[in-house]
Protein backbone atom coordinates (compact mmCIF):
# COMPACT_ATOMS: atom_id res chain seq x y z
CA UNK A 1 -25.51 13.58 -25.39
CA UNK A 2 -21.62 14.80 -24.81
CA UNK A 3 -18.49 12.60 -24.21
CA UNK A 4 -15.99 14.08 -23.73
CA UNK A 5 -12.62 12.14 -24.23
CA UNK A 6 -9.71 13.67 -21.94
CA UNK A 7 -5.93 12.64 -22.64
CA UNK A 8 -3.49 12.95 -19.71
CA UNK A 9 0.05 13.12 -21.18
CA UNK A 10 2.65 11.35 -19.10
CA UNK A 11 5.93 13.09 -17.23
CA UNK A 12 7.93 15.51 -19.19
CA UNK A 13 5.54 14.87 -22.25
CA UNK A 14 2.99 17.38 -23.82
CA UNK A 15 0.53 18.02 -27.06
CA UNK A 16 3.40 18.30 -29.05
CA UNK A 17 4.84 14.70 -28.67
CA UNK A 18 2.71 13.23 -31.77
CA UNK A 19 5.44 14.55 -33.56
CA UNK A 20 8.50 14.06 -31.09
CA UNK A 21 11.58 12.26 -32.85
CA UNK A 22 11.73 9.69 -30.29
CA UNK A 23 8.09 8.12 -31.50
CA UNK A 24 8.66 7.36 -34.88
CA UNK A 25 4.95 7.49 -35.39
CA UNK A 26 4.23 9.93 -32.52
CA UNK A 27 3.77 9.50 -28.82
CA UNK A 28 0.70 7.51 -28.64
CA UNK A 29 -1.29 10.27 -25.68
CA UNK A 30 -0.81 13.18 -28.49
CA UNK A 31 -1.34 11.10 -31.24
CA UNK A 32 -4.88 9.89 -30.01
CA UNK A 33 -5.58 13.43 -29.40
CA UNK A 34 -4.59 14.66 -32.73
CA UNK A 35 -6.12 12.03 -34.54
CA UNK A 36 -9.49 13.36 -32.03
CA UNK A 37 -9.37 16.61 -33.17
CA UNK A 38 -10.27 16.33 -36.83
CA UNK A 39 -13.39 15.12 -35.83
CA UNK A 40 -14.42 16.61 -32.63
CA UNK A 41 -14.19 20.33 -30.66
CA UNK A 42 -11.76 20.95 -28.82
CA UNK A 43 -12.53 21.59 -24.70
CA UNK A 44 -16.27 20.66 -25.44
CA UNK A 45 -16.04 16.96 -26.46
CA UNK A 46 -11.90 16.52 -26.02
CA UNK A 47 -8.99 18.11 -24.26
CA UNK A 48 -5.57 17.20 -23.41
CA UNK A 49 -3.60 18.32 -20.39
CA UNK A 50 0.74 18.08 -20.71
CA UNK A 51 2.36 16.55 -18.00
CA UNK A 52 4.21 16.99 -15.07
CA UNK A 53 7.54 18.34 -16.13
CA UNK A 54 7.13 19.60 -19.20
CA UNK A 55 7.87 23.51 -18.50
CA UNK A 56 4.33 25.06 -18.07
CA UNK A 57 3.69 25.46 -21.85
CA UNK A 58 0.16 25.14 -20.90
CA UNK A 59 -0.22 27.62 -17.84
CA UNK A 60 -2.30 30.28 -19.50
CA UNK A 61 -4.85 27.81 -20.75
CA UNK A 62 -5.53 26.46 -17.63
CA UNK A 63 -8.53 27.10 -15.72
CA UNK A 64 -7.24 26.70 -12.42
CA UNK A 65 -4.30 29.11 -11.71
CA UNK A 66 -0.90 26.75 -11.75
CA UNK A 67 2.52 27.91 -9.80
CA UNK A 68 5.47 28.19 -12.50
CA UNK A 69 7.02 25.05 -11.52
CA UNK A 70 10.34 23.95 -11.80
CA UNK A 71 10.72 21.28 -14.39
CA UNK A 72 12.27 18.64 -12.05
CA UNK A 73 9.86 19.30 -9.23
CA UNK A 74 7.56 17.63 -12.00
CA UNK A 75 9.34 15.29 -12.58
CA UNK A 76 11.16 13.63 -9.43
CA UNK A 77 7.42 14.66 -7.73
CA UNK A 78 4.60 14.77 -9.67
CA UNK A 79 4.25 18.65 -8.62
CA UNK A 80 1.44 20.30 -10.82
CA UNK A 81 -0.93 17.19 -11.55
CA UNK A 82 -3.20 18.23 -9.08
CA UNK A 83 -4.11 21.69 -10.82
CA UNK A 84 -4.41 19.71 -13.83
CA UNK A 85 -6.82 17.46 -12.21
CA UNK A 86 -8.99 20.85 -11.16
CA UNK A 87 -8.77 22.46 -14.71
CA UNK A 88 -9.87 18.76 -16.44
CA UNK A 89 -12.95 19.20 -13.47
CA UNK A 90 -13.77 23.01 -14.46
CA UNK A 91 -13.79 21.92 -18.40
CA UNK A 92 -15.88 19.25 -17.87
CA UNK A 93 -18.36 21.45 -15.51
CA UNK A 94 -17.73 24.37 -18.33
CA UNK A 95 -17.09 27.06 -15.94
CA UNK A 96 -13.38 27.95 -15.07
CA UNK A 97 -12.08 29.28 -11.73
CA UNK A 98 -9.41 31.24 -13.58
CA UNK A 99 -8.56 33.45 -16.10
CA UNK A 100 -5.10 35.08 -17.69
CA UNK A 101 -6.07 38.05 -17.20
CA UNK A 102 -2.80 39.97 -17.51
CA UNK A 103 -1.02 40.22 -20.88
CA UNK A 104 2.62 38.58 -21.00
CA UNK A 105 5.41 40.02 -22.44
CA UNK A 106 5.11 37.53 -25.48
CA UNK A 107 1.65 38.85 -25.73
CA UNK A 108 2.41 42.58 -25.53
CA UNK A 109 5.07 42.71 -28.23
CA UNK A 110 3.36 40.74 -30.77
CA UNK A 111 0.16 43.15 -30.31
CA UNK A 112 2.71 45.89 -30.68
CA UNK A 113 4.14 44.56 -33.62
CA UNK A 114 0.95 44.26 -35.81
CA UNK A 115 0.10 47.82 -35.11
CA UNK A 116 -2.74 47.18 -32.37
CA UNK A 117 -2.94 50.09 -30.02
CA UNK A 118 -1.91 49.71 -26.66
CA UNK A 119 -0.75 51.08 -23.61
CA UNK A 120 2.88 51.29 -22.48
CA UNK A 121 4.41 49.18 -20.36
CA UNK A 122 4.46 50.06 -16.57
CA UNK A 123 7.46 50.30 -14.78
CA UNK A 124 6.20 49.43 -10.95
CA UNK A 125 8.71 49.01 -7.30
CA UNK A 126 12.06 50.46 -7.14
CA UNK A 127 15.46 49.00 -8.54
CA UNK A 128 15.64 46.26 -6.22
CA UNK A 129 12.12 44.94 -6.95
CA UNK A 130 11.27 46.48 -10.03
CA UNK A 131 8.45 44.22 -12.14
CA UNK A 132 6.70 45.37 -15.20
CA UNK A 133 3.16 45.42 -16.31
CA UNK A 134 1.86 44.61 -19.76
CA UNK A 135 -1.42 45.58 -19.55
CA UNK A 136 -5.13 43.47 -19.60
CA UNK A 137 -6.36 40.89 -22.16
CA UNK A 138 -9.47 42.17 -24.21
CA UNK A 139 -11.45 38.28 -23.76
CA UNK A 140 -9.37 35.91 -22.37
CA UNK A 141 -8.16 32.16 -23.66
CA UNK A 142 -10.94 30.88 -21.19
CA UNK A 143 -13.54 33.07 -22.05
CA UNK A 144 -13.33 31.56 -25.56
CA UNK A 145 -12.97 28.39 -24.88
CA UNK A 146 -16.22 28.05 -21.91
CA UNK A 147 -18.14 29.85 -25.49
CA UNK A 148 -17.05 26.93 -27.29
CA UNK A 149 -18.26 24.19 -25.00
CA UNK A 150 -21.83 26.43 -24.83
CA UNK A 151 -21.93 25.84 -28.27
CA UNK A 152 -21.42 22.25 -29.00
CA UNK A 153 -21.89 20.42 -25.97
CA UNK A 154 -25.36 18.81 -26.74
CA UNK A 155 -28.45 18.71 -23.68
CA UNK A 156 -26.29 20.81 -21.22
CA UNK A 157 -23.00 21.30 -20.52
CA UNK A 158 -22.38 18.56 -18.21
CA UNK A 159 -21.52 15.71 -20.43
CA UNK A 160 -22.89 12.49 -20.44
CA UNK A 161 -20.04 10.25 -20.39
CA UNK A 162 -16.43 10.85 -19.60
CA UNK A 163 -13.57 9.24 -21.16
CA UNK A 164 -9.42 9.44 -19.64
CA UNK A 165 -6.58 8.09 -21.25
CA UNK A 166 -3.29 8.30 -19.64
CA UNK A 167 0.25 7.38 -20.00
CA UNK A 168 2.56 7.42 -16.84
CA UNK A 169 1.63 9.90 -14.02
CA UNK A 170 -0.66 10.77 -16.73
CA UNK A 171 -2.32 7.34 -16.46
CA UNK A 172 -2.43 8.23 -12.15
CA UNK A 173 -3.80 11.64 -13.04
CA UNK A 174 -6.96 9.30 -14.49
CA UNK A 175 -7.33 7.94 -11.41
CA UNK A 176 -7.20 11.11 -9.58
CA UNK A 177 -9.72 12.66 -12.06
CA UNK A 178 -12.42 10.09 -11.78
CA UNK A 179 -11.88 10.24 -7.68
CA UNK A 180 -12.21 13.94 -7.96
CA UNK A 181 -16.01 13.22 -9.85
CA UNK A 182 -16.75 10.47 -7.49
CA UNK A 183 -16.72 13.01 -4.83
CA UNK A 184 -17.92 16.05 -6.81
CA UNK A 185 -22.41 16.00 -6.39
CA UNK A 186 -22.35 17.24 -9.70
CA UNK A 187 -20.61 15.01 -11.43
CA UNK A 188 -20.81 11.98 -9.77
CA UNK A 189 -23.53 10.21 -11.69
CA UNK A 190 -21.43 10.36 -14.66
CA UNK A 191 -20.03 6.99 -15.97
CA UNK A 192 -16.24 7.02 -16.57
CA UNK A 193 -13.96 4.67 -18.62
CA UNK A 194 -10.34 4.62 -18.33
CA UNK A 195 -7.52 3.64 -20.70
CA UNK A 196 -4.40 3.95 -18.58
CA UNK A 197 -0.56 3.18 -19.92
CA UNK A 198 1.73 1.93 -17.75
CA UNK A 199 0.47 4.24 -14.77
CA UNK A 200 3.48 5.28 -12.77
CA UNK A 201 3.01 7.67 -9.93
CA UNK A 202 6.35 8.03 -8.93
CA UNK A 203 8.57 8.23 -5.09
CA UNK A 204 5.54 9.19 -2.32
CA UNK A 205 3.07 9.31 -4.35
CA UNK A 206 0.68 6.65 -3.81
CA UNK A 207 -1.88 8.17 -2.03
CA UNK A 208 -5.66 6.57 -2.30
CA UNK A 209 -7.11 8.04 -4.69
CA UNK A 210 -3.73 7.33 -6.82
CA UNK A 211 -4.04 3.87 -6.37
CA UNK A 212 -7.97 3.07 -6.01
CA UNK A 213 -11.56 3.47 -7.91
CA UNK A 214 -14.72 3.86 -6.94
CA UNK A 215 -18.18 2.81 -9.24
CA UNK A 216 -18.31 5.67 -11.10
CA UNK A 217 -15.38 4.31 -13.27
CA UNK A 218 -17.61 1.52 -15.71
CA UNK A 219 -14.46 0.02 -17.30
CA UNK A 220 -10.64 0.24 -16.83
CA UNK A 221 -8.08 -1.21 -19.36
CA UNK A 222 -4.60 -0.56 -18.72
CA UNK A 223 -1.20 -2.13 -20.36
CA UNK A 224 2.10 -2.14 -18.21
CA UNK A 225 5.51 -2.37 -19.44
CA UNK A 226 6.45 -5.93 -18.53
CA UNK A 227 10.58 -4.93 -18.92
CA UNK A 228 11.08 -1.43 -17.29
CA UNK A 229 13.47 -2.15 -14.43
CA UNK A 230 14.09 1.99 -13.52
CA UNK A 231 13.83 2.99 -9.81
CA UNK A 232 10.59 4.59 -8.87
CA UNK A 233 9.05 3.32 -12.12
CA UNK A 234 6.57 1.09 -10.06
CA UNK A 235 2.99 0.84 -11.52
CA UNK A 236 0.10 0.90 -10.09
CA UNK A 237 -2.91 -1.99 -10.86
CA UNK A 238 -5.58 0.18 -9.08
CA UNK A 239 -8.26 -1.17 -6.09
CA UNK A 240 -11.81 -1.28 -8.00
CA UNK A 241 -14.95 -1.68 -7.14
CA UNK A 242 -16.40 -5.15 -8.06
CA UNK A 243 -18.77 -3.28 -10.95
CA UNK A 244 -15.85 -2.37 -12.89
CA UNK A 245 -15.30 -4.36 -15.46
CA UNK A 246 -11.33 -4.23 -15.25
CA UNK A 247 -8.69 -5.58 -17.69
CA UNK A 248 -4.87 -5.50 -17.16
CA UNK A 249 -2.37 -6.77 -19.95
CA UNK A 250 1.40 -6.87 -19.62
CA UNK A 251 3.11 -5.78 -22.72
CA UNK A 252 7.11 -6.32 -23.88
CA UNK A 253 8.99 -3.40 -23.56
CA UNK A 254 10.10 -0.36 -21.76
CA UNK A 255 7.54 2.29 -20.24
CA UNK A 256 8.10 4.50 -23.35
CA UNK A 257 8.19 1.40 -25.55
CA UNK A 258 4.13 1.04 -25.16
CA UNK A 259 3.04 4.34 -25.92
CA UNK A 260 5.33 4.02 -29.31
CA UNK A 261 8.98 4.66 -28.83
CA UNK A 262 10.76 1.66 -31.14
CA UNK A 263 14.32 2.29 -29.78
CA UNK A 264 16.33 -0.72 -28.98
CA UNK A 265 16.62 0.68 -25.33
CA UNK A 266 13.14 2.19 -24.96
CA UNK A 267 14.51 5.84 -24.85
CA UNK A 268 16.23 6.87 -28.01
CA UNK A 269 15.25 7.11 -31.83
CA UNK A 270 14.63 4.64 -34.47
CA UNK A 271 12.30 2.15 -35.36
CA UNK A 272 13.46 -1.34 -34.05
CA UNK A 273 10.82 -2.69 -31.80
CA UNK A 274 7.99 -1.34 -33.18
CA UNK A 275 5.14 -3.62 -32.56
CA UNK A 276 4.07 -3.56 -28.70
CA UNK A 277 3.44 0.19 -29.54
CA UNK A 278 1.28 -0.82 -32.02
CA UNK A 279 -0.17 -3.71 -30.41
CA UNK A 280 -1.41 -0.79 -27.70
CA UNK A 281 -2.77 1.65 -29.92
CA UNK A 282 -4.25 -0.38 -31.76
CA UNK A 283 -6.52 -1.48 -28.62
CA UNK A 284 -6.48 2.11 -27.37
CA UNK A 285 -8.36 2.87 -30.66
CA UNK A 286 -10.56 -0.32 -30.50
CA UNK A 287 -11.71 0.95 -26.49
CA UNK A 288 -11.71 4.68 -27.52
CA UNK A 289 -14.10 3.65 -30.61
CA UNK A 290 -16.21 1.53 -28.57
CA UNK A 291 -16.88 4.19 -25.75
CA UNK A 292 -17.69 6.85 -28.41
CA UNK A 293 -14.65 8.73 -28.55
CA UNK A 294 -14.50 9.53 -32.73
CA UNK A 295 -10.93 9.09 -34.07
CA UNK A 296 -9.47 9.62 -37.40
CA UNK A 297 -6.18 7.50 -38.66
CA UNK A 298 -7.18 4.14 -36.75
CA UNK A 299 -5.06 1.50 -37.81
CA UNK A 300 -7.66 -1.43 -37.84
CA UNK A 301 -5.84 -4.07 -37.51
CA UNK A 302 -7.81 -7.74 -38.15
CA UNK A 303 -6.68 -10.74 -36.37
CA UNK A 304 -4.06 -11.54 -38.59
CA UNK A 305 -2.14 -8.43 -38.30
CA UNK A 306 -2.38 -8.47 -34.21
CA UNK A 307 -0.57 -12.40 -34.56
CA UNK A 308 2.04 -11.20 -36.81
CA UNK A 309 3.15 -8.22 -34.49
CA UNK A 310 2.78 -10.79 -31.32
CA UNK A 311 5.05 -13.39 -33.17
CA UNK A 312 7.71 -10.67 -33.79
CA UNK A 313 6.87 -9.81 -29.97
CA UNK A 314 8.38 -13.15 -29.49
CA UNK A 315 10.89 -13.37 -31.87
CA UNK A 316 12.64 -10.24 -30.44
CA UNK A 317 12.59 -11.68 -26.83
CA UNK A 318 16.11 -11.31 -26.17
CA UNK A 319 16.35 -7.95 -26.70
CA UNK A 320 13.55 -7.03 -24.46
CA UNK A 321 15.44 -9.00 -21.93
CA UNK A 322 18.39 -6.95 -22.56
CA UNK A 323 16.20 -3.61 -21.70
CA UNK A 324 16.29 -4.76 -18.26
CA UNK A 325 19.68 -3.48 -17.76
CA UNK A 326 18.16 0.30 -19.15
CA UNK A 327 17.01 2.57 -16.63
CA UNK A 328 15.78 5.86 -16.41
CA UNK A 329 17.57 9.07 -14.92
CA UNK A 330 14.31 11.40 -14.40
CA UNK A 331 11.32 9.69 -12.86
């Protein structure tokens, strides 16, 4: 028996946001997935996919092949989720569709560099469309990694359960993952359980299977930011089908503010209103734990501890009021 946990990090936002000065206790997405990693392999029982927007850091890793998109295509549009969608459904089928075959330039002068013999560079085309080529990769990034999921997925390499957490488009890109199974014959039997964070998809993007589930996914939880007031920041609370067991909670704050941004304006630095992203890992953990996903660094909070950080929820009303006048420039 496999799950495999998949995190889906939100526009603009990658791996790297766990330790992003704006989250004074990292970006809750990354965080989860960091805090995954010390107890779990990497592509054969968790993954995490940047988001829209974020400038392509992951593009040779993929294992669909991804255009080099503009960063604000990302994020005004969403562009690039759906080949993130198809790599997430290759890694969880364990068998890719592409490889990086071809050596970068990055590549090529670091092999250079520690002495590794290699072929020049080739020139190719004339002045006016000269490009260069840097020569093959020995084994590739996704040769390695489908080896890894051969070796420790357990009784096959399909797993047997499925979990997606998602912040922003990255909470939409859940919904577009567990549509994608629903109508994949190989993958459709297998249960799905969704965490989603404020799921935004953006301007003209709210498609069906953006905005709907089918009975594949078992459970959905989501949390929306009760005070963002930014243009095209509207969420989606997703169609399901009656056997989903669904739960929706609005939380104070701005969209960043739930996924652990304590700014006063839910965009800057600091640590000011801390505790609705606590509030939401700390259930994110709770879910996660429950469906199998195994997590290092949970905060466990009892009862106690979830009333105090409510009651300062309260206390602090006027300045989530005040948030309402914040808005966002990039969607």
């Amino acid at each position: 028996m496999t799950v495999l946990t998949i995190y889906f990090c939100g526009t603009s936002s990658t791996k790297f946001d766990n330790s992003h000065p704006n989250y004074w206790n990292g970006e809750l997405v990354s965080t989860l997935a960091q805090n995954n990693s010390y107890l779990s392999h990497q592509y054969a029982e968790w993954l995490i996919i940047d988001g829209p927007g974020s400038g392509n850091l992951q593009a040779d890793e993929l294992w669909e092949k991804s255009g080099v998109y503009h960063d604000k295509r990302g994020q005004y549009f969403g562009t690039g989720w759906e080949e993130n969608v198809k790599h997430a459904i290759h890694i969880i089928e364990g068998d890719c569709n592409w490889q990086r075959e071809k050596l970068t330039e990055d590549d090529y002068n670091k092999l250079k560099k520690s002495g590794v013999p290699i072929d020049d560079v080739k020139v190719i085309g004339s002045f006016l469309w000269r490009y260069y080529e840097y020569g093959n990769r020995q084994v590739t990034q996704q040769q390695l990694q489908k080896e890894i999921i051969k070796m420790y997925r357990k009784d096959g390499i399909i797993p047997t359960q499925v979990n997606l957490v998602g912040w922003s488009r990255g909470g939409i890109s859940c919904h577009m993952l567990a549509n994608a199974m629903f109508k994949d014959p190989v993958l459709n039997k297998i249960p799905v359980n969704i965490f989603a964070i404020d799921p935004v998809p953006g301007l003209l993007n709210f498609q069906q299977e953006k905005v709907s589930l089918e009975n594949n996914v078992k459970e959905y939880v989501a949390f929306y930011a009760r005070d963002e007031r930014s243009k095209g920041f509207s969420c989606v609370i997703p169609e399901t089908n009656k056997s989903t067991a669904v739960h929706i909670y609005p939380m104070a704050g701005r969209h960043a503010t739930l996924v652990g941004n304590a700014s006063v304006n839910g965009a800057g630095s600091g640590k000011i209103l801390y505790e609705p992203g606590m509030i939401v890992r700390h259930f994110a953990e709770v879910c996660l734990t429950r469906w199998g996903t195994k997590l290092d660094k949970k905060l466990n909070l009892d009862n106690g501890q979830l009333l105090e950080l409510h009651e300062a929820v309260e206390k602090n009303e006027g300045l989530y009021t005040k948030m309402h006048k914040c808005s966002n420039l990039r969607l």
